[in-house]
Protein backbone atom coordinates (compact mmCIF):
# COMPACT_ATOMS: atom_id res chain seq x y z
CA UNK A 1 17.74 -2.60 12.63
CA UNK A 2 19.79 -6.19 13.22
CA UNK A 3 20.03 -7.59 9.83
CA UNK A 4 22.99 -10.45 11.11
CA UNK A 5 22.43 -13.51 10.53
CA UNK A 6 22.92 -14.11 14.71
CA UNK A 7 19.91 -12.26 15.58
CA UNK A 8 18.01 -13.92 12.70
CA UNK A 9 18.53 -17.47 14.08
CA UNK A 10 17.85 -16.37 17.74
CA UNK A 11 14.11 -14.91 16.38
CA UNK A 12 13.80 -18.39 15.11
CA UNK A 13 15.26 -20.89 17.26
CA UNK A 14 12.92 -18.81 20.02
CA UNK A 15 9.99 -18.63 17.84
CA UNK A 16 8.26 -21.86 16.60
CA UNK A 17 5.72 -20.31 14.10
CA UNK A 18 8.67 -18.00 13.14
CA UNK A 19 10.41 -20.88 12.50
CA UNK A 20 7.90 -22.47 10.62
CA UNK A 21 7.65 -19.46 8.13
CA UNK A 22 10.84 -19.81 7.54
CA UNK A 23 11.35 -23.30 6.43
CA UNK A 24 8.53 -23.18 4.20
CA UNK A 25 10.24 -20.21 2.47
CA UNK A 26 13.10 -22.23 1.95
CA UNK A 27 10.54 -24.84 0.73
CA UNK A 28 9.15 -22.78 -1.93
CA UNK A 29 12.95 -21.78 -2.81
CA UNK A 30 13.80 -25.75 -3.67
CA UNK A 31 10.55 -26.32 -5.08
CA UNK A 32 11.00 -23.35 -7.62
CA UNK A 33 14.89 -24.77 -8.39
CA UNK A 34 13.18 -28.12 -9.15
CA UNK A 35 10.38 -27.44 -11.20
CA UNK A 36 11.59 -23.97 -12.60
CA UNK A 37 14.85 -25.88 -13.86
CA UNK A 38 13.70 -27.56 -16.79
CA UNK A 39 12.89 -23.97 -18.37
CA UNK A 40 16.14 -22.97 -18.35
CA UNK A 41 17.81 -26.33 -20.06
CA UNK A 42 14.70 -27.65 -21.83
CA UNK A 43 15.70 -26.20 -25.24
CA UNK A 44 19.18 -27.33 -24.88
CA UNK A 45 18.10 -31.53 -23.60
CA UNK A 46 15.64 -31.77 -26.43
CA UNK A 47 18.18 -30.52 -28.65
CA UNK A 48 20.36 -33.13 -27.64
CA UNK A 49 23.43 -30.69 -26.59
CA UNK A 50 23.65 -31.65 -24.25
CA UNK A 51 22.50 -34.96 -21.69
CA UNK A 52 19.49 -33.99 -18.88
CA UNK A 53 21.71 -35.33 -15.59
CA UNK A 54 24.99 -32.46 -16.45
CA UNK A 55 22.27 -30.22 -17.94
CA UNK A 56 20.70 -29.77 -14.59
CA UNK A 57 24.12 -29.68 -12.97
CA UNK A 58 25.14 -27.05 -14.98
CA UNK A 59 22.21 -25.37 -14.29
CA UNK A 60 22.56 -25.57 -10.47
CA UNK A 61 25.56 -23.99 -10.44
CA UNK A 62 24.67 -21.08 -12.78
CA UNK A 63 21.14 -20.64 -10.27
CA UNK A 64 23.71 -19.99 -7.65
CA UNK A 65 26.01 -17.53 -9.81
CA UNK A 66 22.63 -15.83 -10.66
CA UNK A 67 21.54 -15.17 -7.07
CA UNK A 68 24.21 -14.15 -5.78
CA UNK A 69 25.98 -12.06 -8.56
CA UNK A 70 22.99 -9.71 -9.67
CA UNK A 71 21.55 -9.35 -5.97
CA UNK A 72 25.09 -7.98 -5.18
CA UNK A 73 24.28 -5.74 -8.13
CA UNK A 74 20.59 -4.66 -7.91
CA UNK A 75 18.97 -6.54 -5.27
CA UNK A 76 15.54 -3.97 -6.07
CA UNK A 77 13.65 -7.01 -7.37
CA UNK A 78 13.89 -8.48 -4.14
CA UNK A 79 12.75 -5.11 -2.14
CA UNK A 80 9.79 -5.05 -4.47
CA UNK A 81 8.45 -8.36 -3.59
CA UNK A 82 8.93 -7.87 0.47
CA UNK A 83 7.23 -4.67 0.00
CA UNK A 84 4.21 -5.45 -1.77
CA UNK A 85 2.26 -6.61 0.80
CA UNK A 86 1.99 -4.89 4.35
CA UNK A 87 1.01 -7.86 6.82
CA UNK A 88 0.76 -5.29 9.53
CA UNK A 89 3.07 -4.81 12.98
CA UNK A 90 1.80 -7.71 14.86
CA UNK A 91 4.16 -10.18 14.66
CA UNK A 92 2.11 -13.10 15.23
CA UNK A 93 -0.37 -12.48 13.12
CA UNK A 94 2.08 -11.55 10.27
CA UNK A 95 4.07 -14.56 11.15
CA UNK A 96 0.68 -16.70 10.55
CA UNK A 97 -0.09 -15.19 7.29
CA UNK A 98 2.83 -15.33 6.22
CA UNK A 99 3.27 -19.05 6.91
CA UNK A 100 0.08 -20.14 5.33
CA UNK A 101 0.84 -18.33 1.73
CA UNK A 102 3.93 -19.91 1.48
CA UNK A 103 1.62 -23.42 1.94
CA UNK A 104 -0.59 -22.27 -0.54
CA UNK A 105 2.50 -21.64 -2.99
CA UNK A 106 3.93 -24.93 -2.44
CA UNK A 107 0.69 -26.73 -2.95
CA UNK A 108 0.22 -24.53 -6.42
CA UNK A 109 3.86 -25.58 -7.45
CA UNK A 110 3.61 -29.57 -6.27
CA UNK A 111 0.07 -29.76 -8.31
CA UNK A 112 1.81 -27.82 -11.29
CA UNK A 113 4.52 -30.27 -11.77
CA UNK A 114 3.04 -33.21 -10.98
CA UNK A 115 0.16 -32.51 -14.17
CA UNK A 116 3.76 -31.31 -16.03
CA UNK A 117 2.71 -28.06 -16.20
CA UNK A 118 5.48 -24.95 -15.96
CA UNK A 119 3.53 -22.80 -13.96
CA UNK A 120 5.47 -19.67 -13.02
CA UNK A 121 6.93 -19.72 -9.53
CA UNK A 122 6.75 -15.83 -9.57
CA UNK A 123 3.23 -15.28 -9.93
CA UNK A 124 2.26 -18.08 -7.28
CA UNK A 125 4.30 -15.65 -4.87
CA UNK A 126 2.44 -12.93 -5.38
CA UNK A 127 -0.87 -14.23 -5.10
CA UNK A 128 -0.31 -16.42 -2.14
CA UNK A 129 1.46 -13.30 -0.50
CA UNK A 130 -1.79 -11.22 -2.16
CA UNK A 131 -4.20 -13.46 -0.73
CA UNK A 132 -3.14 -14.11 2.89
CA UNK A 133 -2.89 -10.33 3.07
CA UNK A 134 -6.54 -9.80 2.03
CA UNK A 135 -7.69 -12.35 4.18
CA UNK A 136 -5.29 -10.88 7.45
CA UNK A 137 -7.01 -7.57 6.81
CA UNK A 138 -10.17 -8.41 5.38
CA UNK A 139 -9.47 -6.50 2.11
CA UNK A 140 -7.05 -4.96 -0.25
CA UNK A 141 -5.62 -2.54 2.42
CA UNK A 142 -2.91 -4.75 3.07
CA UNK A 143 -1.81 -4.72 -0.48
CA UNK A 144 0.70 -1.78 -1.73
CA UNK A 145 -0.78 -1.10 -5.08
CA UNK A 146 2.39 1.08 -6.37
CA UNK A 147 4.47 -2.40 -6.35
CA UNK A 148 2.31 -4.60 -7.09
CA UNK A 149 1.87 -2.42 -10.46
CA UNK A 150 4.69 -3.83 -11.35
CA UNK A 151 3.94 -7.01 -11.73
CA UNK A 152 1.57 -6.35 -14.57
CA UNK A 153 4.06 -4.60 -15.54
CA UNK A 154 6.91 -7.60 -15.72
CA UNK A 155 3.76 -9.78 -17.40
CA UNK A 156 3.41 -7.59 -19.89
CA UNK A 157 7.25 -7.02 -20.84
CA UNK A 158 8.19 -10.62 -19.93
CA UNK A 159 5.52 -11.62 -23.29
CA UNK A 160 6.31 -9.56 -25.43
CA UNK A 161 9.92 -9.37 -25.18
CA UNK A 162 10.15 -12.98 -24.99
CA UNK A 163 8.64 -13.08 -28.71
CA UNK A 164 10.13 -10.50 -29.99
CA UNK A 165 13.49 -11.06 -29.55
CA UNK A 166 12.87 -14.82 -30.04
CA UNK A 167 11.49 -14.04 -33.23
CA UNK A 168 13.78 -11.14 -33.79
CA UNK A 169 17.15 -13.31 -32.88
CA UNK A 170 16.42 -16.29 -35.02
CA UNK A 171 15.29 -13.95 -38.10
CA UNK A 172 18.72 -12.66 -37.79
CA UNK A 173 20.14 -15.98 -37.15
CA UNK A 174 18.70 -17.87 -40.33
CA UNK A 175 19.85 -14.56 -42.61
CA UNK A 176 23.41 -14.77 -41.45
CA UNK A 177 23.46 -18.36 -41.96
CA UNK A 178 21.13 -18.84 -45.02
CA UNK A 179 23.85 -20.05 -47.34
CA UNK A 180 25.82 -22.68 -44.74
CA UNK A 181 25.86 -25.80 -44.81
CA UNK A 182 23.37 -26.68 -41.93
CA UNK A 183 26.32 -29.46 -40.79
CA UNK A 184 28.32 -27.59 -40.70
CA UNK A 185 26.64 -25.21 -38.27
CA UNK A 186 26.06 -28.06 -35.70
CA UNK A 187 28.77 -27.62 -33.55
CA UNK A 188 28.78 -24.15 -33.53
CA UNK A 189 25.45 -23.99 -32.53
CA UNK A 190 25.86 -26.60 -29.92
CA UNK A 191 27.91 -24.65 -28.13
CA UNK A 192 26.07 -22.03 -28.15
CA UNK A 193 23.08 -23.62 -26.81
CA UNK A 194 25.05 -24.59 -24.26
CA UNK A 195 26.35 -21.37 -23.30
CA UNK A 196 23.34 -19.94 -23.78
CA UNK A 197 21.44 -22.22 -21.35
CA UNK A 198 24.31 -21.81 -18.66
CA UNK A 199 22.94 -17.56 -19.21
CA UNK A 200 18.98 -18.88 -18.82
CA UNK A 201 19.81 -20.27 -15.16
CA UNK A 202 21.88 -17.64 -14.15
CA UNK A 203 18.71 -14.97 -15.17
CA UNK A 204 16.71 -17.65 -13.36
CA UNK A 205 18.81 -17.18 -10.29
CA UNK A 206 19.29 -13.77 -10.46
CA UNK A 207 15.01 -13.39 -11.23
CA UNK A 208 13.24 -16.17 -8.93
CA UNK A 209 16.58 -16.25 -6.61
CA UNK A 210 15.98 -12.01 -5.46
CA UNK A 211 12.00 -12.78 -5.37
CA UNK A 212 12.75 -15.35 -2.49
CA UNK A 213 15.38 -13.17 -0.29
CA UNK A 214 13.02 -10.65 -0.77
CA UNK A 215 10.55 -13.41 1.52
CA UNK A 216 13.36 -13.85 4.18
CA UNK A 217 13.65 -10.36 4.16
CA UNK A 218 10.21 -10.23 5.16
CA UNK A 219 10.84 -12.99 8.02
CA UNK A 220 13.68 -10.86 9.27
CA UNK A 221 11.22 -7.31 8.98
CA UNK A 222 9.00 -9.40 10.87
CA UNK A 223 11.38 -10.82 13.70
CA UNK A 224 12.41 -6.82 14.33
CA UNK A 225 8.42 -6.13 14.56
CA UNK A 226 8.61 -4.05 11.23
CA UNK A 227 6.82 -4.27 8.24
CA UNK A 228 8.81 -2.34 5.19
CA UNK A 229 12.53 -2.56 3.63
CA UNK A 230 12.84 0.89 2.34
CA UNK A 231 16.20 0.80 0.21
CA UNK A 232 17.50 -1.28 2.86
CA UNK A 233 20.70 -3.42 1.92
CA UNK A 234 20.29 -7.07 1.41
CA UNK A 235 22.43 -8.89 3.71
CA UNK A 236 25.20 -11.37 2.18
CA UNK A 237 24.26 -14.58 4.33
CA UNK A 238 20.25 -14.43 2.93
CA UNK A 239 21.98 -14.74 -0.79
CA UNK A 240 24.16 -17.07 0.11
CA UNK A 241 21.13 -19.27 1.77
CA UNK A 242 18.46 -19.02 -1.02
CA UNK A 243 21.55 -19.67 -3.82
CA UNK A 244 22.18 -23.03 -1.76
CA UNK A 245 18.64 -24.18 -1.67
CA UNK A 246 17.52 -23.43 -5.18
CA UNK A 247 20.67 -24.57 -6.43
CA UNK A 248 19.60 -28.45 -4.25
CA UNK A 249 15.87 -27.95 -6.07
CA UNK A 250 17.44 -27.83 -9.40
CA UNK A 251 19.44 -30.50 -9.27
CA UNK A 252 16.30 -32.67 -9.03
CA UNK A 253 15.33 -31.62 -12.57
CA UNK A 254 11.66 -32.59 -13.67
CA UNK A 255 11.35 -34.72 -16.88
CA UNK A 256 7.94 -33.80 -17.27
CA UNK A 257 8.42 -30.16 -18.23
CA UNK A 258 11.32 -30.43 -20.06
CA UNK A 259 9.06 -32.37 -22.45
CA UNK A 260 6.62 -30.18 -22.30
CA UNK A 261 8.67 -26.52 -23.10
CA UNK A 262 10.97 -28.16 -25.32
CA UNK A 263 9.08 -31.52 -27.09
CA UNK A 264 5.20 -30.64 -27.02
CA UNK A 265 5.39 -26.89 -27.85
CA UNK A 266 7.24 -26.29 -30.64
CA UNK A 267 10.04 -29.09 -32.24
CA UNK A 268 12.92 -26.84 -32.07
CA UNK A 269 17.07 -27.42 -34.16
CA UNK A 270 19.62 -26.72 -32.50
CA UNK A 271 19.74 -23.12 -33.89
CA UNK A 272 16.31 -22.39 -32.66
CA UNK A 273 16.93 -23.73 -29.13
CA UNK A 274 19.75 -21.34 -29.12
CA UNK A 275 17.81 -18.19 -30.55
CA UNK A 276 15.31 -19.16 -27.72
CA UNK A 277 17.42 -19.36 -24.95
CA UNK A 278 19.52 -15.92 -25.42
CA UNK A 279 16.21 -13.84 -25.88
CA UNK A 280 15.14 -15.46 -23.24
CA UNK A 281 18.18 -14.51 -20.87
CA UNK A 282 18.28 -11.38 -22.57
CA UNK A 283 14.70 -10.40 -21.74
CA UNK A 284 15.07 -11.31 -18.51
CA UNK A 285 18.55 -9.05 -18.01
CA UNK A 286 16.55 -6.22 -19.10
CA UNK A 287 13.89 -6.49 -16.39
CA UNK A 288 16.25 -7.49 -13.52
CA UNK A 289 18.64 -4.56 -14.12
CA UNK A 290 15.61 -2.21 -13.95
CA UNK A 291 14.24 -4.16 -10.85
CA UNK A 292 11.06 -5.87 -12.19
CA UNK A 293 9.91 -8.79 -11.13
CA UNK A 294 8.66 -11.02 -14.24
CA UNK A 295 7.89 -14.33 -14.79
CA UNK A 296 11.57 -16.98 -15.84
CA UNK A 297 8.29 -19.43 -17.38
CA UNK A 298 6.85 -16.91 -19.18
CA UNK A 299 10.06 -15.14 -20.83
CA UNK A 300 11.58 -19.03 -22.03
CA UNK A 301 8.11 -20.15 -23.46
CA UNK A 302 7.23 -17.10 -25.60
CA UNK A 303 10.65 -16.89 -26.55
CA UNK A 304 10.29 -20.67 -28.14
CA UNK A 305 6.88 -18.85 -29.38
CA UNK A 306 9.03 -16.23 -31.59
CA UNK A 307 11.47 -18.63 -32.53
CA UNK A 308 8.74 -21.39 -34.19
CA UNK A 309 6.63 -18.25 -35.78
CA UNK A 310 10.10 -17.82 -37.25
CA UNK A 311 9.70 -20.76 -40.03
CA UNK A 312 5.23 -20.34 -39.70
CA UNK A 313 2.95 -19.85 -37.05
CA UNK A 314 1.45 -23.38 -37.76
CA UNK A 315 5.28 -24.72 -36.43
CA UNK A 316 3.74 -23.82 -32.96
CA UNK A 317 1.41 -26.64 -31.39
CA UNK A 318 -1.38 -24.03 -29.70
CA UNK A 319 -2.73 -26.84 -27.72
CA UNK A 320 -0.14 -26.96 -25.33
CA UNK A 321 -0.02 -22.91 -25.85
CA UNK A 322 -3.80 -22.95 -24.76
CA UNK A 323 -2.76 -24.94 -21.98
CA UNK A 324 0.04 -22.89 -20.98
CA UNK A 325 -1.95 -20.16 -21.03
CA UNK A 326 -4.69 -21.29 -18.90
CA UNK A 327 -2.47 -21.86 -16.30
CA UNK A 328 -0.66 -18.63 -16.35
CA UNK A 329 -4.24 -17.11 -16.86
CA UNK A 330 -5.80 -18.94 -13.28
CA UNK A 331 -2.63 -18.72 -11.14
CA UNK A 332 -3.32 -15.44 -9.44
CA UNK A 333 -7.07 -16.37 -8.82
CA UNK A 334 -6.01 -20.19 -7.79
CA UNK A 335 -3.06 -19.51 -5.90
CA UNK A 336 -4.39 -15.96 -4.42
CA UNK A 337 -7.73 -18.36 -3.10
CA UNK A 338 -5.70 -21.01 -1.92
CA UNK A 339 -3.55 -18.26 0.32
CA UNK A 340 -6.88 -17.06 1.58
CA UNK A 341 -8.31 -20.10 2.41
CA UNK A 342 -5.25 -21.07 3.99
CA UNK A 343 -4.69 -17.99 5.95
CA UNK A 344 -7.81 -17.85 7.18
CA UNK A 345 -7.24 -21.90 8.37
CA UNK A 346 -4.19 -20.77 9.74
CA UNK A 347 -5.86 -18.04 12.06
CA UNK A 348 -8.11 -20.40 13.71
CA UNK A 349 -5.72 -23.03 13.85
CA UNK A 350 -2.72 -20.60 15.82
């Protein structure tokens, strides 16, 4: 199979809808950089570490570090998320489907931020992807149920790990420094933060960043007329191409859920925002190096969950939690109808 970048670009300067496909990927890419950034710095802004404009500088670069470095290592996230669906060997029709989930998941994501909600990028994937394959095939037989187990999976681990080790790391964090002056903890712990935020976006990358090639991978499947990776090896110039466009989406920023994560939720020191953002990273090492796909939103946001249970539950504000919640709760129905609907548009439409 031609996995060059040469054929690639002849598929799509020949094919229109092909074409089409593909630039809406790479809209969903710079749409998750810009409204997925402000999970990875929020902590740190709110803080005041660190400004908002070189925050989300900083974190541009380390998105691009993250794609690129761990998909050299273990691209398997990104093979589980081009394999989950099966949108059949008819290129045109795959093509179509294809096109009109990635719609669906940019519509989710533009509505999400503009209410300032931090929706996860991930699970929008999967159930546009989920829903334009039900509606291509008229029912579930499109979708591979042995991957898409693993998204319940990475819900499930992305959670709980978040809390615990949020919890767990500032526990250990307020024992070791019980007796210190708090002043003179503050620059220590700024730097931290810092550092520690710089290790949220580069998870981010390496997370949402292998999800995405694992959608051009799909394009390129689909250009060849095939329709699974296998163990197939991810070729340099797709990591190179979604670490440039996330990396523009990020530098964007959005205001909106920086104040939500790391103002509304839970009014975090500078030693919490730094407990937060290493379990965080941490939890999200864990499931990349094991190749599960989980949720960058979910992982930051119960991590700031542990760390404000930390001083009393009561710290936490569980409106915004119910809110949070809600969203995470009717993104795979919302997003997975929208697909449909859209796929099935699509059809009649091309």
């Amino acid at each position: 199979m031609d996995l060059s970048f040469a054929y690639f670009w002849s598929q799509v300067t020949a094919n229109p809808l092909l074409m089409l496909s593909v630039l809406l990927t790479l809209g969903v890419v710079f749409v998750n950089g810009w409204t997925d950034c402000p999970n990875a710095i929020a902590t740190c802004v709110t803080t005041r570490c660190i400004e908002a404009k070189p925050a989300i500088l900083m974190s541009a670069v380390f998105n691009f570090l993250g794609v690129f470095v761990m998909s050299s290592v273990n691209a398997t996230v990104a093979q589980t998320i081009a394999n989950m669906v099966d949108f059949g060997t008819d290129s045109h029709e795959a093509i179509v489907a294809l096109s009109a989930a990635l719609l669906a998941i940019v519509i989710w994501a533009v509505l999400a931020w503009y209410f300032g909600i931090p929706t996860s990028e991930s699970h929008a994937l999967i159930a546009g992807l989920t829903g334009a394959a039900i509606a291509l095939h008229g029912g579930f037989g499109g979708v591979n149920g042995h991957e898409w187990i693993k998204v319940i999976y990475g819900l499930v681990i992305s959670v709980v790990l978040g809390f615990v080790l949020g919890y767990a790391l500032c526990k250990l964090v307020t024992v070791c420094f019980y007796r210190v002056d708090r002043r003179k903890t503050e620059g220590v712990f700024r730097t931290g933060q810092i550092a520690a935020a710089c290790a949220m976006s580069f998870m981010h990358g390496a997370q949402d960043g292998q999800k995405f090639m694992g959608v051009i991978m799909m394009c390129l499947l689909m250009s060849n007329g095939q329709s699974g990776t296998g163990a197939m090896q991810m070729p340099v110039w797709i990591m190179l191409l979604c670490s440039v466009i996330m990396s523009a989406g990020t530098s964007i920023g959005g205001k909106k859920i920086i104040k939500s994560i790391g103002m509304d939720m839970v009014k975090l020191e500078k030693y919490q925002g730094f407990s937060a953002d290493l379990a965080a990273s941490v939890a999200l090492l864990i499931s990349s190096l094991f190749g599960i796909p989980v949720s960058t939103t979910h992982a930051k946001t119960t991590a700031i969950m542990g760390v404000g249970a930390v001083k009393r539950l009561s710290a936490v504000n569980l409106g915004v939690v119910k809110n949070l919640m809600m969203t995470w709760i009717l993104t795979f129905p919302g997003c997975g109808l929208i697909g449909f609907i859209t796929t099935k548009i699509f059809m009649l439409i091309f």
